[in-house]
Protein backbone atom coordinates (compact mmCIF):
# COMPACT_ATOMS: atom_id res chain seq x y z
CA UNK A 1 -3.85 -6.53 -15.68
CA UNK A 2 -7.83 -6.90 -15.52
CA UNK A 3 -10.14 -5.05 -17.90
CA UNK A 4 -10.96 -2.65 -14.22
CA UNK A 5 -7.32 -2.28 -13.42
CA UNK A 6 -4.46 -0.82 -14.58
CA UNK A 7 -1.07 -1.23 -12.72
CA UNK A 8 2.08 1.23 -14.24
CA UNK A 9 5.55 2.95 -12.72
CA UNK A 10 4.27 5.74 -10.59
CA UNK A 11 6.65 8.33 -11.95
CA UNK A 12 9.21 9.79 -9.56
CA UNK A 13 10.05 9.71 -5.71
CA UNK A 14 6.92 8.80 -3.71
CA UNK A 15 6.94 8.89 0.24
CA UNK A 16 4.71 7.74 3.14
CA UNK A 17 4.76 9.64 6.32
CA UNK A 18 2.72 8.21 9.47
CA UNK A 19 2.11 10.41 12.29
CA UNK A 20 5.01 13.22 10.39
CA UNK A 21 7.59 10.58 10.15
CA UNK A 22 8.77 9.15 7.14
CA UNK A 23 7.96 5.36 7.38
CA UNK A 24 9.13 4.97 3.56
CA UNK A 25 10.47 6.08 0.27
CA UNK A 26 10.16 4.96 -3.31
CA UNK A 27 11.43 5.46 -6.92
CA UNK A 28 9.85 1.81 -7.65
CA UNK A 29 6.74 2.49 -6.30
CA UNK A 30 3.76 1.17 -8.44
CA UNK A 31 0.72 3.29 -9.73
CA UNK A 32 -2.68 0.75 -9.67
CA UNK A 33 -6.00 2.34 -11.33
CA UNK A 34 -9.30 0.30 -10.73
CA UNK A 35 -12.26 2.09 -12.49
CA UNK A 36 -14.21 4.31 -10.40
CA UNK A 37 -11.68 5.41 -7.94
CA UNK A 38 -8.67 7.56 -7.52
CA UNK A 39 -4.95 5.61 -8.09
CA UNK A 40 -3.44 3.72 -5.17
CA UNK A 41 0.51 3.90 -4.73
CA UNK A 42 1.88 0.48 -4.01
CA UNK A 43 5.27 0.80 -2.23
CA UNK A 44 7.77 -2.35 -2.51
CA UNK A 45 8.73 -4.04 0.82
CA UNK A 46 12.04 -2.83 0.96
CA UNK A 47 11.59 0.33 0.84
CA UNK A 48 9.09 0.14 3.71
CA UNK A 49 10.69 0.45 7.13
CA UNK A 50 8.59 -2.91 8.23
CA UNK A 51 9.58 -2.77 11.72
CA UNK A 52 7.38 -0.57 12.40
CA UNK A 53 4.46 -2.65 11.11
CA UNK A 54 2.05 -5.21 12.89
CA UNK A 55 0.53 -8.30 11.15
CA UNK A 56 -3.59 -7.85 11.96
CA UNK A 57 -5.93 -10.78 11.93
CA UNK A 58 -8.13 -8.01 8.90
CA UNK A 59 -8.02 -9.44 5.40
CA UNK A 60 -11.09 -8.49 2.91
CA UNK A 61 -11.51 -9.97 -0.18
CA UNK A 62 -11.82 -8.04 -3.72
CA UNK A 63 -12.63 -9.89 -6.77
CA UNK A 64 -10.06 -8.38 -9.21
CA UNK A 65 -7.07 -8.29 -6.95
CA UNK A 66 -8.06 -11.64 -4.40
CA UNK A 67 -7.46 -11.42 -0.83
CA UNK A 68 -5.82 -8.36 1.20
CA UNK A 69 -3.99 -8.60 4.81
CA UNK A 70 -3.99 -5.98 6.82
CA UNK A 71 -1.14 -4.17 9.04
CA UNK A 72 -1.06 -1.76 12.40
CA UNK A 73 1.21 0.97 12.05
CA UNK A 74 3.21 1.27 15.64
CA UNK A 75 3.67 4.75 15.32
CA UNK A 76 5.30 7.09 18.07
CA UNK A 77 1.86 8.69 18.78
CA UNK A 78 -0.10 5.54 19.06
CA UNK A 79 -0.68 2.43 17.04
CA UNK A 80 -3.06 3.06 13.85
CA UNK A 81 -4.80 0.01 13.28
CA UNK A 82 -5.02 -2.10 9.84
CA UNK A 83 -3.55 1.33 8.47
CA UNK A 84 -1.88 -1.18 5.56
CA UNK A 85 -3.04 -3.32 2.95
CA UNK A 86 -1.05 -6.43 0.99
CA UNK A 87 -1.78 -8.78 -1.56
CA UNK A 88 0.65 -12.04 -0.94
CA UNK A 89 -0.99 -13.96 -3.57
CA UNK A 90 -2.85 -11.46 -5.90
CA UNK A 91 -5.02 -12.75 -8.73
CA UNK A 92 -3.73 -13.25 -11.88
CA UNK A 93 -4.08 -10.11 -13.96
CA UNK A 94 -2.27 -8.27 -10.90
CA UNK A 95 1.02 -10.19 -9.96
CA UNK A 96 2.65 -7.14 -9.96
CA UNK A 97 1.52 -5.69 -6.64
CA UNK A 98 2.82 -8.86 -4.77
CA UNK A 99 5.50 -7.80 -2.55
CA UNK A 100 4.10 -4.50 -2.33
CA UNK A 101 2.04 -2.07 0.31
CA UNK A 102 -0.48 0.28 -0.09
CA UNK A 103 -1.75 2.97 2.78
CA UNK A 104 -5.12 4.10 3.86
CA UNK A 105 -4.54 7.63 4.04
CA UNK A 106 -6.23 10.07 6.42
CA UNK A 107 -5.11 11.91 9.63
CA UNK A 108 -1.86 10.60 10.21
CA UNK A 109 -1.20 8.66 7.39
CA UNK A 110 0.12 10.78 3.95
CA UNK A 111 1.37 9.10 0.87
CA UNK A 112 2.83 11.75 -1.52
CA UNK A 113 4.86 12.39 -4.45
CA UNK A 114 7.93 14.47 -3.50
């Protein structure tokens, strides 16, 4: 962990539902706080139903955490584009969200404890 981040077990069942569907569910599901904004809920891979996800040619860069891909959701109502975020090679500090996903919520994407 960084002096701006801190990564810990986010406590119980977490789910992500795109478009009202369940695209994944999580007891292993990490918890990463960067100072100055709200907690981001990193779901492993396999828990993740990635068929339903689409590489994008989006990455950004963040200085704590390194660089981010990006995936399209292909969701029954559309596709929601670069909807998901990964670090394959994150920074040292953070190797603990490698292997993991985290989801822009809005409209039809919902990440909640349950």
């Amino acid at each position: 962990m960084t002096d701006a981040i801190t990564i810990s077990p986010a406590t119980g069942t977490w789910v992500v539902r795109v478009a009202g569907a369940v695209l994944g569910e999580s007891k292993t599901a990490l918890s990463l706080q960067e100072n100055g904004y709200e907690a981001v809920i990193y779901f492993p891979r396999s828990d993740i139903a990635m068929a339903f996800l689409e590489p994008s040619d989006k990455t950004t860069t963040c200085p704590h955490k390194g660089t981010a891909t990006y995936f399209s959701v292909e969701a029954k109502s559309g596709t929601i584009p670069d909807a998901v975020w990964s670090y394959e090679d994150p920074k040292d500090g953070v190797k603990e969200i490698a292997g993991h996903l985290a989801f822009h919520q809005g409209e039809k994407v919902t990440v909640e404890q349950v």
